[in-house]
Protein backbone atom coordinates (compact mmCIF):
# COMPACT_ATOMS: atom_id res chain seq x y z
CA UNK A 1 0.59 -15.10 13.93
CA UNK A 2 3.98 -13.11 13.62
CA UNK A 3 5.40 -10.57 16.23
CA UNK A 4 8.19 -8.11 16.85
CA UNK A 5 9.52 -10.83 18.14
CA UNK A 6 9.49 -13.07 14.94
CA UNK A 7 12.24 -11.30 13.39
CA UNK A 8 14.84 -12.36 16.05
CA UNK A 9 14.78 -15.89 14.92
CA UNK A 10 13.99 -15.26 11.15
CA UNK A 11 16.94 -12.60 10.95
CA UNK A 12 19.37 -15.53 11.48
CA UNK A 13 18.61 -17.00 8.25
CA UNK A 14 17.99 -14.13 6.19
CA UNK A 15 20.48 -14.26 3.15
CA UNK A 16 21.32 -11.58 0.67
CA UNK A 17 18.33 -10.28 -1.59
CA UNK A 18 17.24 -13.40 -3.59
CA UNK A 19 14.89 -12.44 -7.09
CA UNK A 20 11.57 -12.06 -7.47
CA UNK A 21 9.44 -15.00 -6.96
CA UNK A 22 6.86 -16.37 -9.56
CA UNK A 23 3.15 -16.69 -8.53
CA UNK A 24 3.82 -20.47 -8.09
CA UNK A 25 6.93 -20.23 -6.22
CA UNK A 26 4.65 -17.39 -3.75
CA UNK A 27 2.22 -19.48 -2.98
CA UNK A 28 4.60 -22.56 -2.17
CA UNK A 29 6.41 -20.20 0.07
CA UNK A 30 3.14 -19.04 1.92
CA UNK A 31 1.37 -21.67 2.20
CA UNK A 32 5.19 -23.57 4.13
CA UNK A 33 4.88 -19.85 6.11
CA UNK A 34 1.56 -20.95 7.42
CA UNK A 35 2.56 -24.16 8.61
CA UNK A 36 5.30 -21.96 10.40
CA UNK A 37 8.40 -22.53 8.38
CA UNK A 38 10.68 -19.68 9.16
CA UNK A 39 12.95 -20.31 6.35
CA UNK A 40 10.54 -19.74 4.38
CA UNK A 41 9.81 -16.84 5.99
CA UNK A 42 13.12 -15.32 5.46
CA UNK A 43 13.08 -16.33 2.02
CA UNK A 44 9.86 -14.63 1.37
CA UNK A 45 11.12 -11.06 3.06
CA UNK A 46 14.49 -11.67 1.25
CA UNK A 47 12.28 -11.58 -2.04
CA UNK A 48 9.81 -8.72 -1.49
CA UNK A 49 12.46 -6.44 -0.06
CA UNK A 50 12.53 -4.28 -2.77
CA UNK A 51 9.32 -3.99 -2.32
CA UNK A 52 10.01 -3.26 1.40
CA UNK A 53 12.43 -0.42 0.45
CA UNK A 54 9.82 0.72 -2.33
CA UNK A 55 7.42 1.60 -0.04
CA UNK A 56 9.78 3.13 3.07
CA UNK A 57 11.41 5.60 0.17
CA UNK A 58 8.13 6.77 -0.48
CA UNK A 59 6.40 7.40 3.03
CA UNK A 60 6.63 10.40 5.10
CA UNK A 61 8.93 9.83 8.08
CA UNK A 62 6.68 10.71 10.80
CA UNK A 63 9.17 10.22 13.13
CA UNK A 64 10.60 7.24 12.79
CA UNK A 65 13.69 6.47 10.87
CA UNK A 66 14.10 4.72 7.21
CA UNK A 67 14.98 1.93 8.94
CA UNK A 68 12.09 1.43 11.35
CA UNK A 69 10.15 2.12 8.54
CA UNK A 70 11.10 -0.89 7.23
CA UNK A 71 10.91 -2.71 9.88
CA UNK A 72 7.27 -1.83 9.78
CA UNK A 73 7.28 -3.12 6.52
CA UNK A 74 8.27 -5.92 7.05
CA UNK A 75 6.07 -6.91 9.35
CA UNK A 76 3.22 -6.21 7.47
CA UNK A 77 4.47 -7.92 4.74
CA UNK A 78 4.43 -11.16 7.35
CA UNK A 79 1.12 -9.67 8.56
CA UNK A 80 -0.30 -9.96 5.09
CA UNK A 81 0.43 -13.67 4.41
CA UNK A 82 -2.13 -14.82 7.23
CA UNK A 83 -5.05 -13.66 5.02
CA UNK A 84 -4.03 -12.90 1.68
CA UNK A 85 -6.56 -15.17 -0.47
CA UNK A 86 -4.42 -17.36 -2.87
CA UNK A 87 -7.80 -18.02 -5.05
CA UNK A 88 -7.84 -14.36 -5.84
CA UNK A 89 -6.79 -12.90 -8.70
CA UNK A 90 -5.07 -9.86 -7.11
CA UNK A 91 -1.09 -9.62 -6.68
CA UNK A 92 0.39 -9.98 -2.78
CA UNK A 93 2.17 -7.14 -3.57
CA UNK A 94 -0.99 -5.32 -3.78
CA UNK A 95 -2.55 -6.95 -0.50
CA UNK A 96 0.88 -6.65 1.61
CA UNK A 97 0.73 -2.78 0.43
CA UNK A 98 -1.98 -2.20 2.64
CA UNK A 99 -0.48 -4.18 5.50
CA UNK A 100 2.48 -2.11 5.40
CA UNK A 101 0.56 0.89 5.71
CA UNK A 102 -1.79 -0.37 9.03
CA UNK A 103 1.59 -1.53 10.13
CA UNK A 104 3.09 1.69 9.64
CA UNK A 105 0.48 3.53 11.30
CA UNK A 106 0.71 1.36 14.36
CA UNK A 107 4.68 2.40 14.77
CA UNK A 108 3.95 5.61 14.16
CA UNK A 109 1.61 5.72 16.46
CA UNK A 110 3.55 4.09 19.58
CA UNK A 111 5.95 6.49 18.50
CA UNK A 112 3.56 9.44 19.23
CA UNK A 113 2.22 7.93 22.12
CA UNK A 114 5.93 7.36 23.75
CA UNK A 115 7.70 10.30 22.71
CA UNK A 116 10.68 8.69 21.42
CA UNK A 117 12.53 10.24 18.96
CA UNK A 118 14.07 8.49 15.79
CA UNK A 119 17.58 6.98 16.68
CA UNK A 120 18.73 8.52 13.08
CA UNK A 121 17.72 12.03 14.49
CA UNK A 122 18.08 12.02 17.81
CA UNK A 123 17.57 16.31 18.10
CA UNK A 124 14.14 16.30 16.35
CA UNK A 125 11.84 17.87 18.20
CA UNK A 126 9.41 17.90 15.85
CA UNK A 127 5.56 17.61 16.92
CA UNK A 128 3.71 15.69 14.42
CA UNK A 129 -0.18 15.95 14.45
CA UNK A 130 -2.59 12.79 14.17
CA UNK A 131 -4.06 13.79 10.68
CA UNK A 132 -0.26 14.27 8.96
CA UNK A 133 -0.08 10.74 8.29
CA UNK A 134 -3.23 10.47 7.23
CA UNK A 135 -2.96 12.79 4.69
CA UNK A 136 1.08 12.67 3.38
CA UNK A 137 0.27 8.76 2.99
CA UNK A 138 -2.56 9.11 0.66
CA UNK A 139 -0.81 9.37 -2.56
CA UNK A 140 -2.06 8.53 -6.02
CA UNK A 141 -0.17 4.76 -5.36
CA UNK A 142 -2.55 3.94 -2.39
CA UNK A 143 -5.57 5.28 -4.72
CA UNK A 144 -4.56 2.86 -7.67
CA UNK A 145 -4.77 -0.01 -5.28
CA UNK A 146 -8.49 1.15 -3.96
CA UNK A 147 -9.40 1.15 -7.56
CA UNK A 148 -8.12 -1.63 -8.75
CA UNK A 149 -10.19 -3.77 -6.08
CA UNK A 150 -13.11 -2.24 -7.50
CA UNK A 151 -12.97 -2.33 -11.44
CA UNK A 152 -14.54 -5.01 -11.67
CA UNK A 153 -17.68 -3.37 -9.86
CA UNK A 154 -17.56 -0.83 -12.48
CA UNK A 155 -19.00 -0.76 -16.66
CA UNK A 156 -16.62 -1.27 -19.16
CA UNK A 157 -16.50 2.83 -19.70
CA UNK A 158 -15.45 3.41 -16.43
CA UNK A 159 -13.27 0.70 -16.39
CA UNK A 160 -11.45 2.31 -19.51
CA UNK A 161 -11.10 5.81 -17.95
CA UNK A 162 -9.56 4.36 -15.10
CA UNK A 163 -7.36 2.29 -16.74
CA UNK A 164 -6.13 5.00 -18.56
CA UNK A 165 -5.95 7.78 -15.29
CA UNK A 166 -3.90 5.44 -13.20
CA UNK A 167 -1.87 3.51 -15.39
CA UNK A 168 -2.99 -0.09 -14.33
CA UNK A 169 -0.93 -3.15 -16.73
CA UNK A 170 1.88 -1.03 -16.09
CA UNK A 171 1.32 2.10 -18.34
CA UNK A 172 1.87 5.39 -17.41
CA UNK A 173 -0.92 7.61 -16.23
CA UNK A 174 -2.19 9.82 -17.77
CA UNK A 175 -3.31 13.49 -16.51
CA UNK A 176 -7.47 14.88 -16.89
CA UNK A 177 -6.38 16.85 -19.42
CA UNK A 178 -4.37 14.22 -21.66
CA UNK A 179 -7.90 12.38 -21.30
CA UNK A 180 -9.90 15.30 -22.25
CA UNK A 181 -7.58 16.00 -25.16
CA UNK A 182 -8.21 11.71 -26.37
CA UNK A 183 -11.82 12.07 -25.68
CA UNK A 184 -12.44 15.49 -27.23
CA UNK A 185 -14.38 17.18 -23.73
CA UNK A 186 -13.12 19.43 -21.56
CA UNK A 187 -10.89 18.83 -18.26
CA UNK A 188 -13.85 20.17 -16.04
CA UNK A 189 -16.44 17.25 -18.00
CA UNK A 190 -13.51 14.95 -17.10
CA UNK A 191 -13.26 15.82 -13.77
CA UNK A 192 -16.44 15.96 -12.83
CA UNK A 193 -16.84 12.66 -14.16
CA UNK A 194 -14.12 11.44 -12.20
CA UNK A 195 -15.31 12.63 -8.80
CA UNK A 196 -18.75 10.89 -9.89
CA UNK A 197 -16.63 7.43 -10.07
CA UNK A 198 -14.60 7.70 -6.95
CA UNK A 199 -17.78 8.59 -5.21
CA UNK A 200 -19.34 5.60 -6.45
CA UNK A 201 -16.59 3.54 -5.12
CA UNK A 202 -16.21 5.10 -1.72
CA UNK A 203 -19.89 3.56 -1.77
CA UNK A 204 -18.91 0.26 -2.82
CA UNK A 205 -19.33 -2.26 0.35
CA UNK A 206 -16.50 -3.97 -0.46
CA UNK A 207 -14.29 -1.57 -0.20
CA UNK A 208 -15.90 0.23 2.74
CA UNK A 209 -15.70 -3.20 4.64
CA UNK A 210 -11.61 -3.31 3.70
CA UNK A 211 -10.67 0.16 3.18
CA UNK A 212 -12.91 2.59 5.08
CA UNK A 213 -10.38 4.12 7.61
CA UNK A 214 -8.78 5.24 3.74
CA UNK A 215 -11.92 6.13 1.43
CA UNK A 216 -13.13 8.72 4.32
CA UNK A 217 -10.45 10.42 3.76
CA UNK A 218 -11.35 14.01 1.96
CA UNK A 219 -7.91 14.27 0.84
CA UNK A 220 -8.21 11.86 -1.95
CA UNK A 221 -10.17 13.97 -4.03
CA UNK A 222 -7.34 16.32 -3.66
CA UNK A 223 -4.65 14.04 -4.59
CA UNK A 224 -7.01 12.90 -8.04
CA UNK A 225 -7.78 16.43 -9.04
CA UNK A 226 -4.76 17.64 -10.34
C-alpha cells in the first residue's frame, strides 16, 4: 500500500507535531488512510511522531543515521495501518512497534547489502555483523509487547507476575528480586519460574505465527534474567 515513494507527496502537507489522537479520532484517521487520503496520512505521522522519535532514540544505529532511522519508522508506522485490526483491543502503538522494527531491519539490511555508509558519518568504516541487530534490538520494550499479546493465554497467577515484572498499565517494573522479596521465595524460585512462562509463550501459536523471527531469539532469556 505505501512506498518510499509515499512520503514525497505526504511530506508536502505535513504540519508541525499535532497531539496525541484519541482511539476514536485513530480509527477515523485510518480508516480515511485506507481509502487513500494522504492528509490524513500526514496527520496521522504528525501525531505518532513522538512515537517515531521514541523508538529511533532507543535503537542501535547499525549504520544508518537517526534520521533514516526515522524514516524507517515512519514507514512502518504507514506499514502498520494496512492490517492493524480496529476490533482488537490492543493499542496501534503497540502493533506499529513491530512494524517499525521489520521496517528497520529491511533498511538496515539494504544498507549492509550496498555498503553505503550513513550520510551523518560519512568515515565509518564500521563492519556490522547480521546477528548485532538481532540481538541490540531485543530489549525488555520489545519483550513487554510479546507478552502482552499473550496474557490473555495465560492463568490469572501468571498474569499477575507478569504484570508486575514488566510494568504493563503503566507501572514501573519491577526486578526478580523485588518479586521474590513481595512473594517471600527466593530470586532463583522466581526465575526459574519465569523462564517456565516465557517458554510457554515462545510455544504459544499465536505468537509463533506473528512473532517467530523474535521468540527464537536466545537472547531474550538474557535480557529477562537480570
Amino acid at each position: 500500500m505505501f512506498r518510499n515513494d509515499d512520503f514525497t507527496s505526504i511530506g508536502r502537507i505535513r504540519s508541525a507535531r499535532r497531539p496525541l489522537l484519541s482511539r476514536e479520532q485513530e480509527r477515523n484517521l485510518i480508516l480515511r488512510i485506507r481509502g487513500g487520503d494522504q492528509e490524513a496520512a500526514a496527520i496521522f505521522l504528525d501525531c505518532n511522531e513522538g512515537l517515531v522519535v521514541n523508538f529511533a532514540a532507543r535503537s542501535p544505529r547499525i549504520g544508518m543515521s537517526f534520521g533514516d532511522i526515522c524514516q524507517a519508522a515512519r514507514l512502518g508506522i504507514l506499514k502498520a495501518i494496512e492490517d492493524f485490526d480496529l476490533n482488537k483491543n490492543l493499542r496501534f502503538s503497540t502493533w506499529a512497534t513491530w512494524k517499525m522494527m521489520a521496517e528497520l531491519k529491511i533498511h538496515a539490511h539494504d544498507c549492509r547489502e550496498s555498503d553505503l555508509p550513513s550520510l551523518d558519518d560519512p568515515f565509518s568504516d564500521v563492519e556490522i555483523e547480521p546477528e548485532a541487530f538481532e540481538l541490540d534490538v531485543l530489549d525488555n520494550d520489545v519483550i513487554r509487547t510479546i507478552i502482552s499479546e499473550a496474557l490473555m493465554r495465560l492463568e490469572s497467577k501468571e498474569r499477575e507476575y507478569l504484570y508486575l515484572r514488566f510494568g504493563f498499565d503503566d507501572n514501573e517494573p519491577m526486578t526478580q528480586t523485588a518479586i521474590g522479596k513481595h512473594e517471600n521465595i527466593t530470586r532463583a524460585a522466581i526465575s526459574k519460574r519465569e523462564v517456565k512462562m516465557l517458554d510457554k509463550l515462545r510455544r504459544d501459536k499465536f505468537l509463533r505465527q506473528n512473532f517467530e523471527h523474535l521468540l527464537d531469539s536466545n537472547e531474550s532469556e538474557m535480557v529477562l534474567a537480570a
